[in-house]
PDB file of N, CA and C in Angstrom:
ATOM      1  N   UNK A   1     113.620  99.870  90.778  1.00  0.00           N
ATOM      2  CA  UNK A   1     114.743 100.292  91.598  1.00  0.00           C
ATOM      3  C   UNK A   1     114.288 101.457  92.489  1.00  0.00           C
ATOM      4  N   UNK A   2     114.984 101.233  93.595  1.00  0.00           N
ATOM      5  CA  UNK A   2     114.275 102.772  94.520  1.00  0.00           C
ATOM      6  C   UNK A   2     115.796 103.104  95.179  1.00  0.00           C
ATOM      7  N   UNK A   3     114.653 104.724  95.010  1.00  0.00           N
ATOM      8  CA  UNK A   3     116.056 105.769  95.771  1.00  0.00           C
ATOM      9  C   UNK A   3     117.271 105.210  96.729  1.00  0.00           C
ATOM     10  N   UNK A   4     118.271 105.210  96.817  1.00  0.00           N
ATOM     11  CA  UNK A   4     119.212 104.623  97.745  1.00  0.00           C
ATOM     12  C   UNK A   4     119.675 106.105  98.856  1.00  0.00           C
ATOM     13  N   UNK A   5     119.516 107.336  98.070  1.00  0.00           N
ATOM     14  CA  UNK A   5     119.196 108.470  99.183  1.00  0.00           C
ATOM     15  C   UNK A   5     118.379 108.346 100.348  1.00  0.00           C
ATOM     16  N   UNK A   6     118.688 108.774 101.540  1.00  0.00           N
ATOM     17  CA  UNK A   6     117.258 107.982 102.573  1.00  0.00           C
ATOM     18  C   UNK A   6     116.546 109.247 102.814  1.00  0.00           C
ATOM     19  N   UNK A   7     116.868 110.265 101.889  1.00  0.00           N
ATOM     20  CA  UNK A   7     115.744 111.473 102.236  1.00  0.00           C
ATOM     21  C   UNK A   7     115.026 110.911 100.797  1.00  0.00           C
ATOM     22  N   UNK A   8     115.232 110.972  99.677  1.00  0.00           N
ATOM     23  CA  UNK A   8     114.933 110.560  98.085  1.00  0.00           C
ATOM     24  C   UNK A   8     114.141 109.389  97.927  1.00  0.00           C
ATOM     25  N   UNK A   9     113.856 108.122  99.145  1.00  0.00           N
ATOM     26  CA  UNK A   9     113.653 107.387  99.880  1.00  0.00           C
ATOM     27  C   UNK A   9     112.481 107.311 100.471  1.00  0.00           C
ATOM     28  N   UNK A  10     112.421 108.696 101.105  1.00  0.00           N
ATOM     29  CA  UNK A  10     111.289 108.624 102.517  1.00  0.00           C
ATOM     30  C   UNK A  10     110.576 109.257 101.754  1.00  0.00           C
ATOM     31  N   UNK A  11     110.488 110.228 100.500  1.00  0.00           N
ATOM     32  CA  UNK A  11     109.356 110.749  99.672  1.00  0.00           C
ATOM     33  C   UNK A  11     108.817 109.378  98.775  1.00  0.00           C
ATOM     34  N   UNK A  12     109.692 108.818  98.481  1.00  0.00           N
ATOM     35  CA  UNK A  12     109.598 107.973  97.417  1.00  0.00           C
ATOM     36  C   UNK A  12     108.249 106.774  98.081  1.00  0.00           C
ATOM     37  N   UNK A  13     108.686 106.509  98.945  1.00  0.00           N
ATOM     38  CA  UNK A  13     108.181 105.233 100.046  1.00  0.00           C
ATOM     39  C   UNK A  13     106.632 105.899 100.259  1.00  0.00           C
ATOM     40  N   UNK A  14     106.850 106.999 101.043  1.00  0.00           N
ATOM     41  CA  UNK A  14     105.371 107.525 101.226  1.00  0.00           C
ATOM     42  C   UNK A  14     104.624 108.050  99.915  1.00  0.00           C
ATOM     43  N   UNK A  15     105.254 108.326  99.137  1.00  0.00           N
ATOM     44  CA  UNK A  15     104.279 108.499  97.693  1.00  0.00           C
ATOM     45  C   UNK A  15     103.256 107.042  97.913  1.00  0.00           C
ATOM     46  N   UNK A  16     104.581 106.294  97.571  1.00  0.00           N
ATOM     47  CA  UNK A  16     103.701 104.716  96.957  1.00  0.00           C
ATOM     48  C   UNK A  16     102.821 104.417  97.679  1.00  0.00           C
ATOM     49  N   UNK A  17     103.380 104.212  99.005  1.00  0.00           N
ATOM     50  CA  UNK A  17     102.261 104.204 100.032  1.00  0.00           C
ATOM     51  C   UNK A  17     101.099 104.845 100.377  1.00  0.00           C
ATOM     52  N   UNK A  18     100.813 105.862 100.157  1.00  0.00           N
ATOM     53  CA  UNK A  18      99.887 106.847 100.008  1.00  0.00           C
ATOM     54  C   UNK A  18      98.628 106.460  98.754  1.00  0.00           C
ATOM     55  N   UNK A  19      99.375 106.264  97.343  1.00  0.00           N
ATOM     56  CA  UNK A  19      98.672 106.330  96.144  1.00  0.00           C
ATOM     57  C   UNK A  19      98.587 104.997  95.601  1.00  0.00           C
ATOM     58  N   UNK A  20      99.492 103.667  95.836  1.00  0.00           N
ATOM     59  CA  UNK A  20      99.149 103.004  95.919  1.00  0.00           C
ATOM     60  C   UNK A  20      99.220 101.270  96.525  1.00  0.00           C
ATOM     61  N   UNK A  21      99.886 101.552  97.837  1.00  0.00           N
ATOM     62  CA  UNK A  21      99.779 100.493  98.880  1.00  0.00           C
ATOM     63  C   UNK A  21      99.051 100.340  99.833  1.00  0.00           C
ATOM     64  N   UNK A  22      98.294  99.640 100.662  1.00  0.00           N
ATOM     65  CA  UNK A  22      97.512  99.643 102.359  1.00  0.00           C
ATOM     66  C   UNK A  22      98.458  99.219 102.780  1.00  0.00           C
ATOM     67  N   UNK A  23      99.811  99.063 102.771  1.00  0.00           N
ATOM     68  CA  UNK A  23     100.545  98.480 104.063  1.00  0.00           C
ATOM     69  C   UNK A  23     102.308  98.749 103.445  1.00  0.00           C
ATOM     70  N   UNK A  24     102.889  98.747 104.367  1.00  0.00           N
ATOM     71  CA  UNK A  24     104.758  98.624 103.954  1.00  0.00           C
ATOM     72  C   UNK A  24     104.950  97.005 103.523  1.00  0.00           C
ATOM     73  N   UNK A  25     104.165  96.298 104.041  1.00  0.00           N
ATOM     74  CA  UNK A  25     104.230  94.968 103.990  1.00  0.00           C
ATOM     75  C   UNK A  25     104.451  94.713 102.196  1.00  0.00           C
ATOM     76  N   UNK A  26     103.026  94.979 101.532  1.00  0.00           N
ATOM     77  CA  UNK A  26     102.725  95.049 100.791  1.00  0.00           C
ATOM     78  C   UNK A  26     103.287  95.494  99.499  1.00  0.00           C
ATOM     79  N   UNK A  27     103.775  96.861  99.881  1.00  0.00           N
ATOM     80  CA  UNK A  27     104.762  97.563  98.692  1.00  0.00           C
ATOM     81  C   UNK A  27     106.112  96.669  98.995  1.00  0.00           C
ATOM     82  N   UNK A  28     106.669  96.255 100.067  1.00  0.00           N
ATOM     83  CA  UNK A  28     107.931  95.366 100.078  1.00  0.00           C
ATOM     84  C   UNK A  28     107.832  94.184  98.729  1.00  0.00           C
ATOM     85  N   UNK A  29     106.394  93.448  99.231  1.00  0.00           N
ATOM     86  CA  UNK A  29     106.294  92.501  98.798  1.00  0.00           C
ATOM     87  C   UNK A  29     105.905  92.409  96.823  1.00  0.00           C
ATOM     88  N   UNK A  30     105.945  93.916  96.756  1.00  0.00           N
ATOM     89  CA  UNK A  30     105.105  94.029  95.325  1.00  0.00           C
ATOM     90  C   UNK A  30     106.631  94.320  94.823  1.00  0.00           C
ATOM     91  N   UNK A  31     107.403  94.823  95.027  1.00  0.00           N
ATOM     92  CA  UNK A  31     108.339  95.647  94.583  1.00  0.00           C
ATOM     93  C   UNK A  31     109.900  94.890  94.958  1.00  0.00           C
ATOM     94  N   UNK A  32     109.950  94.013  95.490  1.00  0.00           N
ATOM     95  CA  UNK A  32     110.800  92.662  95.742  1.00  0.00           C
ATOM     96  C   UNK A  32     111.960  93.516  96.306  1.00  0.00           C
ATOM     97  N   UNK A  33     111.846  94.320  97.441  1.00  0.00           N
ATOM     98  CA  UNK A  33     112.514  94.980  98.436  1.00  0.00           C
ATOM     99  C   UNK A  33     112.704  94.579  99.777  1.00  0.00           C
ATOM    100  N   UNK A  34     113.399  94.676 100.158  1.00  0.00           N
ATOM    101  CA  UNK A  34     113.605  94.436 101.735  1.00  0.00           C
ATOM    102  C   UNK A  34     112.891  95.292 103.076  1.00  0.00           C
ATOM    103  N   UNK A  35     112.351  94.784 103.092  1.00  0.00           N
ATOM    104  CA  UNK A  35     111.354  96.101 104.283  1.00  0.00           C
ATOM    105  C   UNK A  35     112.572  96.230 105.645  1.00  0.00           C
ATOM    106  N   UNK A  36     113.118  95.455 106.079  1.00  0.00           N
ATOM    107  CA  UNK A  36     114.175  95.910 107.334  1.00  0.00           C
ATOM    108  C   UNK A  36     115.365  96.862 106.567  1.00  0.00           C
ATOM    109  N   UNK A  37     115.270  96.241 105.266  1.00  0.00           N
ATOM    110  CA  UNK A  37     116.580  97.515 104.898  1.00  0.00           C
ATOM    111  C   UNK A  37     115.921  99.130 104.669  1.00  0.00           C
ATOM    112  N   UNK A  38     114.414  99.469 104.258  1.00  0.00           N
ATOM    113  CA  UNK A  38     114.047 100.728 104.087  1.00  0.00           C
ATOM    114  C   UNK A  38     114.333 100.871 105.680  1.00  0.00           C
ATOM    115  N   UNK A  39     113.137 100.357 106.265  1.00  0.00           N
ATOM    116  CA  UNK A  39     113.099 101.051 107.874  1.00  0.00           C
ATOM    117  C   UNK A  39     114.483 101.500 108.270  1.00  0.00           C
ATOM    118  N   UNK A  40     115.523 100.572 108.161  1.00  0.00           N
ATOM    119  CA  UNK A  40     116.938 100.849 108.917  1.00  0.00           C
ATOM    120  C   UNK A  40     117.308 102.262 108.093  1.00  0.00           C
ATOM    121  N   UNK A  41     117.174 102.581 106.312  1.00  0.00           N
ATOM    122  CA  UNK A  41     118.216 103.671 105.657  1.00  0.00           C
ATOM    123  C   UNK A  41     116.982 105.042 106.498  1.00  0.00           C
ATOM    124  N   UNK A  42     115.691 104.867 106.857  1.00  0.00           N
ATOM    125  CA  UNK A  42     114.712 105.770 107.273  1.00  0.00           C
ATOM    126  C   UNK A  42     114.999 106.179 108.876  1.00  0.00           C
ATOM    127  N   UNK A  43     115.028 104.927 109.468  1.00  0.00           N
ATOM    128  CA  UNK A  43     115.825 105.299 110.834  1.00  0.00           C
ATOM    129  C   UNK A  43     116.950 106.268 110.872  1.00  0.00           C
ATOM    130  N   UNK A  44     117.867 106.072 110.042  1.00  0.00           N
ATOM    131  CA  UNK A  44     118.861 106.791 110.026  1.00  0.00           C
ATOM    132  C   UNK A  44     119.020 108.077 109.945  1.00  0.00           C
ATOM    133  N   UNK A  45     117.612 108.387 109.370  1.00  0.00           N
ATOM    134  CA  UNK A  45     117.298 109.639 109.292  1.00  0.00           C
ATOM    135  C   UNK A  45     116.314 110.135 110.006  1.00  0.00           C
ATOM    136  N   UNK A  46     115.596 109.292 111.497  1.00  0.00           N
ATOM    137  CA  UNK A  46     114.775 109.642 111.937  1.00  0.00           C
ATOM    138  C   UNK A  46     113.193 109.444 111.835  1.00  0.00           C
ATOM    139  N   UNK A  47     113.254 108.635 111.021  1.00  0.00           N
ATOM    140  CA  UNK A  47     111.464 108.234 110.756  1.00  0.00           C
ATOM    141  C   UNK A  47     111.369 106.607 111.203  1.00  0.00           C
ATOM    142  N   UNK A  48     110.319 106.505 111.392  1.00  0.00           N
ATOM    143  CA  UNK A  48     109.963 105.175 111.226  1.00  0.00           C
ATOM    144  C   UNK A  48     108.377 104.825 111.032  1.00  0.00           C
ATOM    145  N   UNK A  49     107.646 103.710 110.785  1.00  0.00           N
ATOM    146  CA  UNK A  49     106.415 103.579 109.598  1.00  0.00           C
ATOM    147  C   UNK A  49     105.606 103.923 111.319  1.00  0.00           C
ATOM    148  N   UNK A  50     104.730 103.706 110.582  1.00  0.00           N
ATOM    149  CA  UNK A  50     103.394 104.074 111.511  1.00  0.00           C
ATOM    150  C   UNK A  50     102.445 103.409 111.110  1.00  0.00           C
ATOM    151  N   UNK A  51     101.748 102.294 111.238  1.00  0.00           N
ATOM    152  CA  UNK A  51     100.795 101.569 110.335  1.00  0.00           C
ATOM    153  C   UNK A  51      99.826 102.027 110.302  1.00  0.00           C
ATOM    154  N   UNK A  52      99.445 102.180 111.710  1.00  0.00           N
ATOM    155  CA  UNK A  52      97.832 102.860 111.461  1.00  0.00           C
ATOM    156  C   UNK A  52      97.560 104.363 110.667  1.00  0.00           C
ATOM    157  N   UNK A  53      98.890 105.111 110.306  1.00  0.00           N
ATOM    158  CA  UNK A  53      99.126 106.328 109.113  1.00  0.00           C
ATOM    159  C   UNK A  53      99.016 105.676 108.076  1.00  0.00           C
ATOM    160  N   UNK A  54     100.009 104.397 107.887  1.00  0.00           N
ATOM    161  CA  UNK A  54     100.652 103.839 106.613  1.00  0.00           C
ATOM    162  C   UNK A  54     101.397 105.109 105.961  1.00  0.00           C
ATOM    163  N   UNK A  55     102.326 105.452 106.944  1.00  0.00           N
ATOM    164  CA  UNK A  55     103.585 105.895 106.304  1.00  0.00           C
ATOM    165  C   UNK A  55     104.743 106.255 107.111  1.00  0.00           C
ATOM    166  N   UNK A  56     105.860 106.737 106.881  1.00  0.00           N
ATOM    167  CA  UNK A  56     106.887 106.909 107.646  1.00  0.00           C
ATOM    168  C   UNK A  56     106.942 108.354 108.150  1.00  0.00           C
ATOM    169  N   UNK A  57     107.106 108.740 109.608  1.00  0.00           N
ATOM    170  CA  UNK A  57     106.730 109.993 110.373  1.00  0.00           C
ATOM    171  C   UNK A  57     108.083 109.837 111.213  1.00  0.00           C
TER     172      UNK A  57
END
């Protein structure tokens, strides 16, 4: 289960991503999440992914 906070969210996301995903693709797909629903609760707050970072800025 992941944070439904979209600040609780954007730490959460870039942890995994950081320590252990290469892509958003990837952690979506490992973790049986919706990748348009993170981006949209992250938008909301102003971020969005960056691939060539691999994380949300």
């Amino acid at each position: 289960m992941i944070p439904q906070d979209p600040v609780m969210l954007l730490s959460f996301i870039n942890l995994k991503l950081r320590d252990f995903y290469g892509s958003l693709d990837v952690l979506c797909d490992d973790l049986d999440v919706s990748k348009t629903d993170i981006e949209e609760k992250l938008k909301s707050i102003g971020y969005s992914y960056d691939s060539a970072r691999n994380q949300f800025i």
